[in-house]
Every structure is written in C-alpha cells, then in structure tokens.
PDB file of N, CA and C in Angstrom:
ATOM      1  N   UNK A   1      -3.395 -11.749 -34.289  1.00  0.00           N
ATOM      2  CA  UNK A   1      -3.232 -12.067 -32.879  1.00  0.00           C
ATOM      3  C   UNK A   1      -2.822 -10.813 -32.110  1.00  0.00           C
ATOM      4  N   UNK A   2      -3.523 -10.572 -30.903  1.00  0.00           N
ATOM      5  CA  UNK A   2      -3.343  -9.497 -30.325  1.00  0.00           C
ATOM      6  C   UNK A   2      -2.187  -9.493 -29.351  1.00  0.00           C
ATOM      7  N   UNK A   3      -1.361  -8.308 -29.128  1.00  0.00           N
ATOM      8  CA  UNK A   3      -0.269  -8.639 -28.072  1.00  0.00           C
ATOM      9  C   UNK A   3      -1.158  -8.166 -26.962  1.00  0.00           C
ATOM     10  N   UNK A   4      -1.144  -9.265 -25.834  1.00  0.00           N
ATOM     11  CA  UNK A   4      -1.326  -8.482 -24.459  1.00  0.00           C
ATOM     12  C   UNK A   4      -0.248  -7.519 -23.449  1.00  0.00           C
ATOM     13  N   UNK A   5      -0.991  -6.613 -22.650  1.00  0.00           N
ATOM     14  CA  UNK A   5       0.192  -6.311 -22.477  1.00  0.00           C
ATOM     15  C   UNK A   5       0.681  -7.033 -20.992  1.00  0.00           C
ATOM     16  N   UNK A   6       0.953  -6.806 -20.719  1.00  0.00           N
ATOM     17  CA  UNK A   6       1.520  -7.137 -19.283  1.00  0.00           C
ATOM     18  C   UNK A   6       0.975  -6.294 -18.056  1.00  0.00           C
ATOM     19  N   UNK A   7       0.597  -7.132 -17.344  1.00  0.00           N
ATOM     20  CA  UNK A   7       0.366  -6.721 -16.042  1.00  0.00           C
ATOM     21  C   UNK A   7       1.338  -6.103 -14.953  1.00  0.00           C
ATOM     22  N   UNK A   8       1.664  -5.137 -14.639  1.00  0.00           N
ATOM     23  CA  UNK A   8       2.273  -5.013 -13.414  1.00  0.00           C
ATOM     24  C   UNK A   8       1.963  -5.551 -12.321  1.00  0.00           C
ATOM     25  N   UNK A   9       2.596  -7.017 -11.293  1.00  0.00           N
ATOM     26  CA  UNK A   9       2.429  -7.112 -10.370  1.00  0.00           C
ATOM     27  C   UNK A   9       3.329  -6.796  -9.554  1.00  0.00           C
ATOM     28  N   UNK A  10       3.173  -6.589  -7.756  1.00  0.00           N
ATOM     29  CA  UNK A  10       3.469  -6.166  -6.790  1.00  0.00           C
ATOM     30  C   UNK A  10       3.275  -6.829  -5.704  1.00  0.00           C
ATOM     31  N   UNK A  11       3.819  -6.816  -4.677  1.00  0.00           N
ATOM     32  CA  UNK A  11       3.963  -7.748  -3.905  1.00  0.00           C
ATOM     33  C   UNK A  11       3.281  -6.668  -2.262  1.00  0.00           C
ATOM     34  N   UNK A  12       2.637  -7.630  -1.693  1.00  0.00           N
ATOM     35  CA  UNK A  12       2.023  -7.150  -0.545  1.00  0.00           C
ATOM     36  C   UNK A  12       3.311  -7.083   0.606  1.00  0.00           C
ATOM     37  N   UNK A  13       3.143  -6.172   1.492  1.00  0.00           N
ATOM     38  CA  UNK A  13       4.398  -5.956   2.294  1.00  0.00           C
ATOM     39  C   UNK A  13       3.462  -6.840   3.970  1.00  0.00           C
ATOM     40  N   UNK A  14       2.313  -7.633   3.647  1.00  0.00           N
ATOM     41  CA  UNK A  14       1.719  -7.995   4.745  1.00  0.00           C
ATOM     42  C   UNK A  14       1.946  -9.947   4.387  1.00  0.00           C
ATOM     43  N   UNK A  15       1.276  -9.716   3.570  1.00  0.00           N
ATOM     44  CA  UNK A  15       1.046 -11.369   2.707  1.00  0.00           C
ATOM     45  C   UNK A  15       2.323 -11.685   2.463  1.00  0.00           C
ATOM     46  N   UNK A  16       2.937 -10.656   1.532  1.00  0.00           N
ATOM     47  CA  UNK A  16       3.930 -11.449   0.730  1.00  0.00           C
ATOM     48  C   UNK A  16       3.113 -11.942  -0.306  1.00  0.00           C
ATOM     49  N   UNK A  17       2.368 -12.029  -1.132  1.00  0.00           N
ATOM     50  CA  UNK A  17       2.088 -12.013  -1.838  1.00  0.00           C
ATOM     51  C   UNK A  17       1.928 -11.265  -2.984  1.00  0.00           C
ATOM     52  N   UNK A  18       2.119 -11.941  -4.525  1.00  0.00           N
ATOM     53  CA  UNK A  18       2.003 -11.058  -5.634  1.00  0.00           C
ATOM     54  C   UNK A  18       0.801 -10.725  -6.013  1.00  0.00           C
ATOM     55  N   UNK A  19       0.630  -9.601  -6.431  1.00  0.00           N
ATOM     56  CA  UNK A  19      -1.029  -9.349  -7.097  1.00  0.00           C
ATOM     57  C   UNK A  19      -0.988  -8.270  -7.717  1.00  0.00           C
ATOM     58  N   UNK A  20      -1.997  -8.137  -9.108  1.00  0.00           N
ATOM     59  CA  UNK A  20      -1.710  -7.196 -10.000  1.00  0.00           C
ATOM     60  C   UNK A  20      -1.808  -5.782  -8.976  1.00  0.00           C
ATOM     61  N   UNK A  21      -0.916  -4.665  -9.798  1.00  0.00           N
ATOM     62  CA  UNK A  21      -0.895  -3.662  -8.899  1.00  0.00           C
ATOM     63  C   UNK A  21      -2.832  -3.099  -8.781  1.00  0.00           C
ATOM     64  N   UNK A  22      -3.456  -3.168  -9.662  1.00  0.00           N
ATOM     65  CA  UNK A  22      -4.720  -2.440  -9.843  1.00  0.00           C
ATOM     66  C   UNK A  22      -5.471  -2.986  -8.136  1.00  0.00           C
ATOM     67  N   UNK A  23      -5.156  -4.089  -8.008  1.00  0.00           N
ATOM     68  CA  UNK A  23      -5.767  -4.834  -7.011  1.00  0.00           C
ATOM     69  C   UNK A  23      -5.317  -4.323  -5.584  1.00  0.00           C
ATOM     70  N   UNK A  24      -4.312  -3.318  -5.364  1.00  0.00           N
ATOM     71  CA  UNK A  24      -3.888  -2.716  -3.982  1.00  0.00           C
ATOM     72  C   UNK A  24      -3.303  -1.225  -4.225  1.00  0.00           C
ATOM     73  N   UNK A  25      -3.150  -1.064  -2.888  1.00  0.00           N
ATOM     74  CA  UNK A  25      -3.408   0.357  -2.099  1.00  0.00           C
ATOM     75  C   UNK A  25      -1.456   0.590  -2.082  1.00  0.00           C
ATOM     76  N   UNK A  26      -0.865   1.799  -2.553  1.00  0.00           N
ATOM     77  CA  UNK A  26       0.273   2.506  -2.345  1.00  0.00           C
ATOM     78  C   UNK A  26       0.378   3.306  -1.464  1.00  0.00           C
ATOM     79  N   UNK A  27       1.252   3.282  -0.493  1.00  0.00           N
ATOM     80  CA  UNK A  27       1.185   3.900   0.422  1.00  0.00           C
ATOM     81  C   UNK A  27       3.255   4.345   0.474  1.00  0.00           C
ATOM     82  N   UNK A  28       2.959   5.776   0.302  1.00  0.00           N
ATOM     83  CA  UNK A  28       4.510   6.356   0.014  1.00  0.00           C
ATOM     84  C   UNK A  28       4.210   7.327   0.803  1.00  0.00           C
ATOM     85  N   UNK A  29       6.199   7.086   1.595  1.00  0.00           N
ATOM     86  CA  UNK A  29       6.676   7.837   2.122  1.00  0.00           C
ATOM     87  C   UNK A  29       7.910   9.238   0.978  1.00  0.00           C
ATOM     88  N   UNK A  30       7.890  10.481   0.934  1.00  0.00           N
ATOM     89  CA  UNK A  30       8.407  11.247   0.011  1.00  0.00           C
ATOM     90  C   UNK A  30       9.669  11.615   0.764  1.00  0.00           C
ATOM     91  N   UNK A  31      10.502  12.736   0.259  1.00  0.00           N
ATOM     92  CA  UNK A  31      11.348  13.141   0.919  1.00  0.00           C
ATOM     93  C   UNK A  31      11.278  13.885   2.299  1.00  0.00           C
ATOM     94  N   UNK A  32      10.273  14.501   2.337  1.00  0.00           N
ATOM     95  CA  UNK A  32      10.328  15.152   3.130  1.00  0.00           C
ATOM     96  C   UNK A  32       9.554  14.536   4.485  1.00  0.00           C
ATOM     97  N   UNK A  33       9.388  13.006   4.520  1.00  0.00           N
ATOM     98  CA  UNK A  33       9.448  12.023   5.289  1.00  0.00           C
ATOM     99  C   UNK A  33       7.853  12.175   5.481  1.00  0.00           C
ATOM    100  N   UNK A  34       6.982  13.188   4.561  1.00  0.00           N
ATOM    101  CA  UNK A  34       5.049  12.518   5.046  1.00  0.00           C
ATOM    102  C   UNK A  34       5.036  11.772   4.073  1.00  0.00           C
ATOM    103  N   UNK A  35       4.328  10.450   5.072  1.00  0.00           N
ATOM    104  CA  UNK A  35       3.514   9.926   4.665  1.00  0.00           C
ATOM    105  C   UNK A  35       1.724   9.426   4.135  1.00  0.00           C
ATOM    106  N   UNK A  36       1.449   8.985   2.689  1.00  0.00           N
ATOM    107  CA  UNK A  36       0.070   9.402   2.444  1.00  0.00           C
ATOM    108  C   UNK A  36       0.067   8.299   1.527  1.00  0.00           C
ATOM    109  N   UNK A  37      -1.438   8.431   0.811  1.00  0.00           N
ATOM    110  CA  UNK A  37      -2.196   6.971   0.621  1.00  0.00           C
ATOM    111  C   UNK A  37      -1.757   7.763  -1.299  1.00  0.00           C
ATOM    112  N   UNK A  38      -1.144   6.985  -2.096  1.00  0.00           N
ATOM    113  CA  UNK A  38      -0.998   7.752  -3.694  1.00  0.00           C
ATOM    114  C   UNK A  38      -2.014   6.510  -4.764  1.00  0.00           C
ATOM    115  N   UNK A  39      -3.206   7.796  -4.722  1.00  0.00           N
ATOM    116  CA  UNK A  39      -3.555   6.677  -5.608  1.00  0.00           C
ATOM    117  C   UNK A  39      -3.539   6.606  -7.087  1.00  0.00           C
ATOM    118  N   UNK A  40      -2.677   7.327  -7.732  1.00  0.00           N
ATOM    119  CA  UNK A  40      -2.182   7.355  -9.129  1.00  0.00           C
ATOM    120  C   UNK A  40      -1.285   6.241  -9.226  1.00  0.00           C
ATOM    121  N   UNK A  41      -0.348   5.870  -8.223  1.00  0.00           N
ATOM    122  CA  UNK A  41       0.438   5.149  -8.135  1.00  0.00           C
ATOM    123  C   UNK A  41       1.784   5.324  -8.581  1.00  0.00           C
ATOM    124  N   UNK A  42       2.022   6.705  -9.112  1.00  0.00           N
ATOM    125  CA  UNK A  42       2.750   7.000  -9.609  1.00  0.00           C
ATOM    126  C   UNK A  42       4.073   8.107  -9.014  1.00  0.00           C
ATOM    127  N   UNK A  43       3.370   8.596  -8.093  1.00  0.00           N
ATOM    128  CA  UNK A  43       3.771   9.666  -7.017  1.00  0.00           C
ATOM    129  C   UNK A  43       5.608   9.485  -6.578  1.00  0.00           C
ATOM    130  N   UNK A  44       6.322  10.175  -6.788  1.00  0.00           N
ATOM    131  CA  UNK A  44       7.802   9.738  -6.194  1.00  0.00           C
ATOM    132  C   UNK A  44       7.487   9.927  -4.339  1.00  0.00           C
ATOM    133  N   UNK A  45       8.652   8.793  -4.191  1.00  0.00           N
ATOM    134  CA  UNK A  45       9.011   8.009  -2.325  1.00  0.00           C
ATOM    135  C   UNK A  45       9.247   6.915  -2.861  1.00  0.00           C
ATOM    136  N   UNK A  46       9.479   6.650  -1.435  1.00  0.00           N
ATOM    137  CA  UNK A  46       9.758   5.120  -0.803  1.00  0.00           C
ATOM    138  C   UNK A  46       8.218   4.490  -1.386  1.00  0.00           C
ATOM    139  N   UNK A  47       7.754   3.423  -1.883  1.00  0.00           N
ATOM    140  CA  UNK A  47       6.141   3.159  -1.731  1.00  0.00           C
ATOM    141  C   UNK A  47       5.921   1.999  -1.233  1.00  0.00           C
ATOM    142  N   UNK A  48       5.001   1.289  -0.326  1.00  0.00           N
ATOM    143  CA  UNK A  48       4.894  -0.024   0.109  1.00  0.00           C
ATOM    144  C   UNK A  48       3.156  -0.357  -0.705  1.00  0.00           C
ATOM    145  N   UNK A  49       2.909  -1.242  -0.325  1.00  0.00           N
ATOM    146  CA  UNK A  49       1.970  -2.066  -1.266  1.00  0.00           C
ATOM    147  C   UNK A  49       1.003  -2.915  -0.352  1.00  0.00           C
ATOM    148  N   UNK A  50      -0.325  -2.514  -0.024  1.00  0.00           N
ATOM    149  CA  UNK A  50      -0.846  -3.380   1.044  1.00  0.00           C
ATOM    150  C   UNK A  50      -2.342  -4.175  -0.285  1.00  0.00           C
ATOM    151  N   UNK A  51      -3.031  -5.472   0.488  1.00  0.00           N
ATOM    152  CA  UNK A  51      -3.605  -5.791  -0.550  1.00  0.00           C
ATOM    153  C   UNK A  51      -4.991  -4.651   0.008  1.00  0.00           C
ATOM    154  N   UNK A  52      -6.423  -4.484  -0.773  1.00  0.00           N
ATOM    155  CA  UNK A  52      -7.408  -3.962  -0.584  1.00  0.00           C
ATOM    156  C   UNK A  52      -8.278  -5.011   0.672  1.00  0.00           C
ATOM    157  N   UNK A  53      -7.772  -5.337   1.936  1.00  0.00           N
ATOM    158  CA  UNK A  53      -8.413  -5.845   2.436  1.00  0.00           C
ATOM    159  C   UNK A  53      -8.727  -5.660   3.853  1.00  0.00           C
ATOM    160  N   UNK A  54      -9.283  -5.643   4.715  1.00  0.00           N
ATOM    161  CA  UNK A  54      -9.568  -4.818   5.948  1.00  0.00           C
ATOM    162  C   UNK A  54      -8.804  -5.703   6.734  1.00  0.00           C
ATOM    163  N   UNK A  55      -8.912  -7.263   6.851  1.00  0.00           N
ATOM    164  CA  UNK A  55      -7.887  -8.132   7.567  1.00  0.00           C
ATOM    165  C   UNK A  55      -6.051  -7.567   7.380  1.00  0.00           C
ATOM    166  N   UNK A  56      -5.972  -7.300   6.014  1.00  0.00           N
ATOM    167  CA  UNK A  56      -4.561  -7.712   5.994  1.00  0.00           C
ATOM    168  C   UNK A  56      -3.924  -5.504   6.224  1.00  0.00           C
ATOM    169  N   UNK A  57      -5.074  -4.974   6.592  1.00  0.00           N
ATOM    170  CA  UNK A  57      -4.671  -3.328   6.688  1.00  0.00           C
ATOM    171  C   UNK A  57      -5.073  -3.294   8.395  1.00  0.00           C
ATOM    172  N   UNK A  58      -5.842  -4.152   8.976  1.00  0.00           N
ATOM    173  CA  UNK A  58      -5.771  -4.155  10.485  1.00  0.00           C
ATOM    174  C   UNK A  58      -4.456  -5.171  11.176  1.00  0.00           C
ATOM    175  N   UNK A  59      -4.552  -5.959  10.256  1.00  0.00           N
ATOM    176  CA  UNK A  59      -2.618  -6.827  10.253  1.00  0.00           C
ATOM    177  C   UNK A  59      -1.368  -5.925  10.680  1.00  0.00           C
ATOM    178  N   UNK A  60      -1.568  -4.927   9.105  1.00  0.00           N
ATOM    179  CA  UNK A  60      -0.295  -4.194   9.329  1.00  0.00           C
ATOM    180  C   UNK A  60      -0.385  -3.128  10.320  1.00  0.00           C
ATOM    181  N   UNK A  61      -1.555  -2.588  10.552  1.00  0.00           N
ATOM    182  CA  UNK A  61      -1.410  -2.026  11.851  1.00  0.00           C
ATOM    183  C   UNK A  61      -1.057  -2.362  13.256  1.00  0.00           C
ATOM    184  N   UNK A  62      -1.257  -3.754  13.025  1.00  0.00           N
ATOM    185  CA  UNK A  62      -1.267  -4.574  14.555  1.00  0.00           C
ATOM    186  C   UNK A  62       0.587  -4.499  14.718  1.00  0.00           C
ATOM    187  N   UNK A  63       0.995  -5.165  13.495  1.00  0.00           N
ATOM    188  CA  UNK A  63       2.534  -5.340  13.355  1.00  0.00           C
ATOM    189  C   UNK A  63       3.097  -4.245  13.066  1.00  0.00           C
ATOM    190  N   UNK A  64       2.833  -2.773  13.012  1.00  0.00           N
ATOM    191  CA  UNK A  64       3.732  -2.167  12.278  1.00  0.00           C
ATOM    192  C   UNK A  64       4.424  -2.466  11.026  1.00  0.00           C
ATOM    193  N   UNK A  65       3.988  -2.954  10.190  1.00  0.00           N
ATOM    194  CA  UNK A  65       4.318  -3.412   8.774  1.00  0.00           C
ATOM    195  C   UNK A  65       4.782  -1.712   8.232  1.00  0.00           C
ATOM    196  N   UNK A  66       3.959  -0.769   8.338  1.00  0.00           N
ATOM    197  CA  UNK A  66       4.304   0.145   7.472  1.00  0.00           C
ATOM    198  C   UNK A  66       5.356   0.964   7.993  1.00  0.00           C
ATOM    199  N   UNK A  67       5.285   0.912   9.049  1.00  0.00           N
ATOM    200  CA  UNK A  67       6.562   2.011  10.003  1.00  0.00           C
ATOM    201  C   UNK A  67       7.764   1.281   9.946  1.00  0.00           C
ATOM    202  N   UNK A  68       7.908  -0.240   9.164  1.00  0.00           N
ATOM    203  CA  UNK A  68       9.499  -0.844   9.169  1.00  0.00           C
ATOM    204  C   UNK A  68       9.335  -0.563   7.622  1.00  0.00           C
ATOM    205  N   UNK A  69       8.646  -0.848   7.232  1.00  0.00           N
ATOM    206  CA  UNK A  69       8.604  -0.466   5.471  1.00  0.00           C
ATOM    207  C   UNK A  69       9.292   1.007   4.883  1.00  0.00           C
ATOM    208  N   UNK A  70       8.575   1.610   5.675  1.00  0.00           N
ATOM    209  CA  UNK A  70       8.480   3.171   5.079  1.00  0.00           C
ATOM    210  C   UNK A  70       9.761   3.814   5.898  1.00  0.00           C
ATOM    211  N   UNK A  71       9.879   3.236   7.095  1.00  0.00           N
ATOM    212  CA  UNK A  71      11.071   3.651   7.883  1.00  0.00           C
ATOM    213  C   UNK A  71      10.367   5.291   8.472  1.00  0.00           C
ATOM    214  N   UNK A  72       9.441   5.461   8.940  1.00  0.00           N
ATOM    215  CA  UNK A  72       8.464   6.717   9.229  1.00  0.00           C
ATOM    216  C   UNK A  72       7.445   6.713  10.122  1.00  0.00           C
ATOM    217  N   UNK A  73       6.866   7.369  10.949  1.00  0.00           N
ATOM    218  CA  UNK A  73       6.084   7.157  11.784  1.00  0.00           C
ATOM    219  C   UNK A  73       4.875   7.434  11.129  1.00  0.00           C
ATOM    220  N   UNK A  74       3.949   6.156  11.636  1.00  0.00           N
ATOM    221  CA  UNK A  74       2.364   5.861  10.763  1.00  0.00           C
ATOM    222  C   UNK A  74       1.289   6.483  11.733  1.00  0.00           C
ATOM    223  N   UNK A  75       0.379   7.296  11.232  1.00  0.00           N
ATOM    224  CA  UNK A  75      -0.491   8.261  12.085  1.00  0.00           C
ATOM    225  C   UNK A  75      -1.827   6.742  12.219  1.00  0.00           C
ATOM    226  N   UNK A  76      -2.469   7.062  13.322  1.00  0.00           N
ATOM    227  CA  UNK A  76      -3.879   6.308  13.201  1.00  0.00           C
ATOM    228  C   UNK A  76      -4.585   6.708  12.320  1.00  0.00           C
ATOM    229  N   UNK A  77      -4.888   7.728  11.631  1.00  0.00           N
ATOM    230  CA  UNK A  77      -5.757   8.368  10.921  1.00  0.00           C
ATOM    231  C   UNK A  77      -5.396   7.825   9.427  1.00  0.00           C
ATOM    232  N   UNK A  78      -3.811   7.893   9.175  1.00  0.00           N
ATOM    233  CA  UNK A  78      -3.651   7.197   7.796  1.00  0.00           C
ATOM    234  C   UNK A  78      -4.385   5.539   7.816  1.00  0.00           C
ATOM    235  N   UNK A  79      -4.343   4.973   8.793  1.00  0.00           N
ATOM    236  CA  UNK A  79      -5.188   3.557   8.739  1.00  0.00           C
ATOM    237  C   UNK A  79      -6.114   3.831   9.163  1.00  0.00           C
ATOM    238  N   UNK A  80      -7.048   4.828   8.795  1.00  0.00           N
ATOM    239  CA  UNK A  80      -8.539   4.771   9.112  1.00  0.00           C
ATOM    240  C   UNK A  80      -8.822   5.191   7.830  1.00  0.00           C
ATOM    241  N   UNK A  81      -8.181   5.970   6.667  1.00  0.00           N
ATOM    242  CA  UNK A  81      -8.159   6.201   5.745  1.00  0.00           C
ATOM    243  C   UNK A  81      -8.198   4.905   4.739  1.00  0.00           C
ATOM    244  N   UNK A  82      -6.937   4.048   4.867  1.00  0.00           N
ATOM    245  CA  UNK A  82      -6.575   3.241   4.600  1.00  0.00           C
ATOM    246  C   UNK A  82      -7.696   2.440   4.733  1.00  0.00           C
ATOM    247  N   UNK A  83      -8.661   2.461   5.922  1.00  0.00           N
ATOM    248  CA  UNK A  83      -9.647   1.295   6.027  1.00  0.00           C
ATOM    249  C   UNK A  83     -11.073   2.230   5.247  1.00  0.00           C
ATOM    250  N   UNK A  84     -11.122   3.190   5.026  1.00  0.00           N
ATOM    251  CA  UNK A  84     -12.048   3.488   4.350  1.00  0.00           C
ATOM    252  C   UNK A  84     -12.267   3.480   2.797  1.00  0.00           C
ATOM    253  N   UNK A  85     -10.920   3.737   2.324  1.00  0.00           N
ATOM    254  CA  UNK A  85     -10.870   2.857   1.061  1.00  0.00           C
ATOM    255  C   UNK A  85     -10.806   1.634   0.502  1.00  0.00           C
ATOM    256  N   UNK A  86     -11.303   0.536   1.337  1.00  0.00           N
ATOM    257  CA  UNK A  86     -11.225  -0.875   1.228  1.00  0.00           C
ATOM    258  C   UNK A  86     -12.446  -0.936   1.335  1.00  0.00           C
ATOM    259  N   UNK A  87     -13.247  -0.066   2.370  1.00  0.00           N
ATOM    260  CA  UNK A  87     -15.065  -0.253   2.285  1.00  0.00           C
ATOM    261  C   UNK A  87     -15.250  -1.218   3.229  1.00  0.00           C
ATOM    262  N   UNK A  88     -15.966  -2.052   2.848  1.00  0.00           N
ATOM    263  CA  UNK A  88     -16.848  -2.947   4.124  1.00  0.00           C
ATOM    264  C   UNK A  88     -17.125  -2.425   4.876  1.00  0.00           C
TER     265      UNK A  88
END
C-alpha cells in the first residue's frame, strides 16, 4: 500500500476558500516592501493566495483584497500580470 502524500492546501484571500496550493497564484510582499507574483512558491514575505481565476483577480482588484493583505501598495500592472497568467 502506497503512502500518499499530502497535499498542501491554501486558502484564497478573495473566496475564502481552500484549494490545493498547485491550483493558485502567490503573490508576496518581501522586506523591502515590493511586491511580485512568486511562482516557486517558495520565495520569503508576507504571501497572499488568489485562486487562478479572472473573476476572483478582477474581485480583488475591485476590493483591494491585496493592499489589506499585503499591507503595500498594489501597482495596476501587477494585476494585469496577474490576469495574464490565468489566460482567457
């Protein structure tokens, strides 16, 4: 019998929802307060967690989800980024 391993899940800072991490986008703030899209996931900061979806990344733009998250000011360009790695 094989051990599985475990999934890392993470929680969306829009939804509230859990979902394996593979399934969304990290978005960390570092010390030196820039913010950028880490997609190793591994990167040291603050990191927030949006799902891969164009609704719930035009959401957090609408609300400022990431600028209370990250505690940092969010450029337009990082959510155009943000929307280009989701596709559609």
């Amino acid at each position: 019998m094989a051990n599985k391993k475990k999934e890392p899940l993470r929680k969306c800072v829009v939804t509230q929802e859990m979902f394996p991490k593979k399934e969304l986008i990290r978005v960390v703030r570092n010390k030196e307060g820039e913010v950028f899209i880490d997609e190793t996931g591994k990167k040291n900061g603050r990191g927030a967690y949006l799902k891969k979806d164009r609704t719930v990344i035009e959401q957090a733009k609408k609300k400022n989800v990431l600028k209370r998250q990250l505690n940092a000011a969010i450029t337009d360009e990082l959510y155009d980024e943000l929307l280009s790695k989701v596709g559609e």
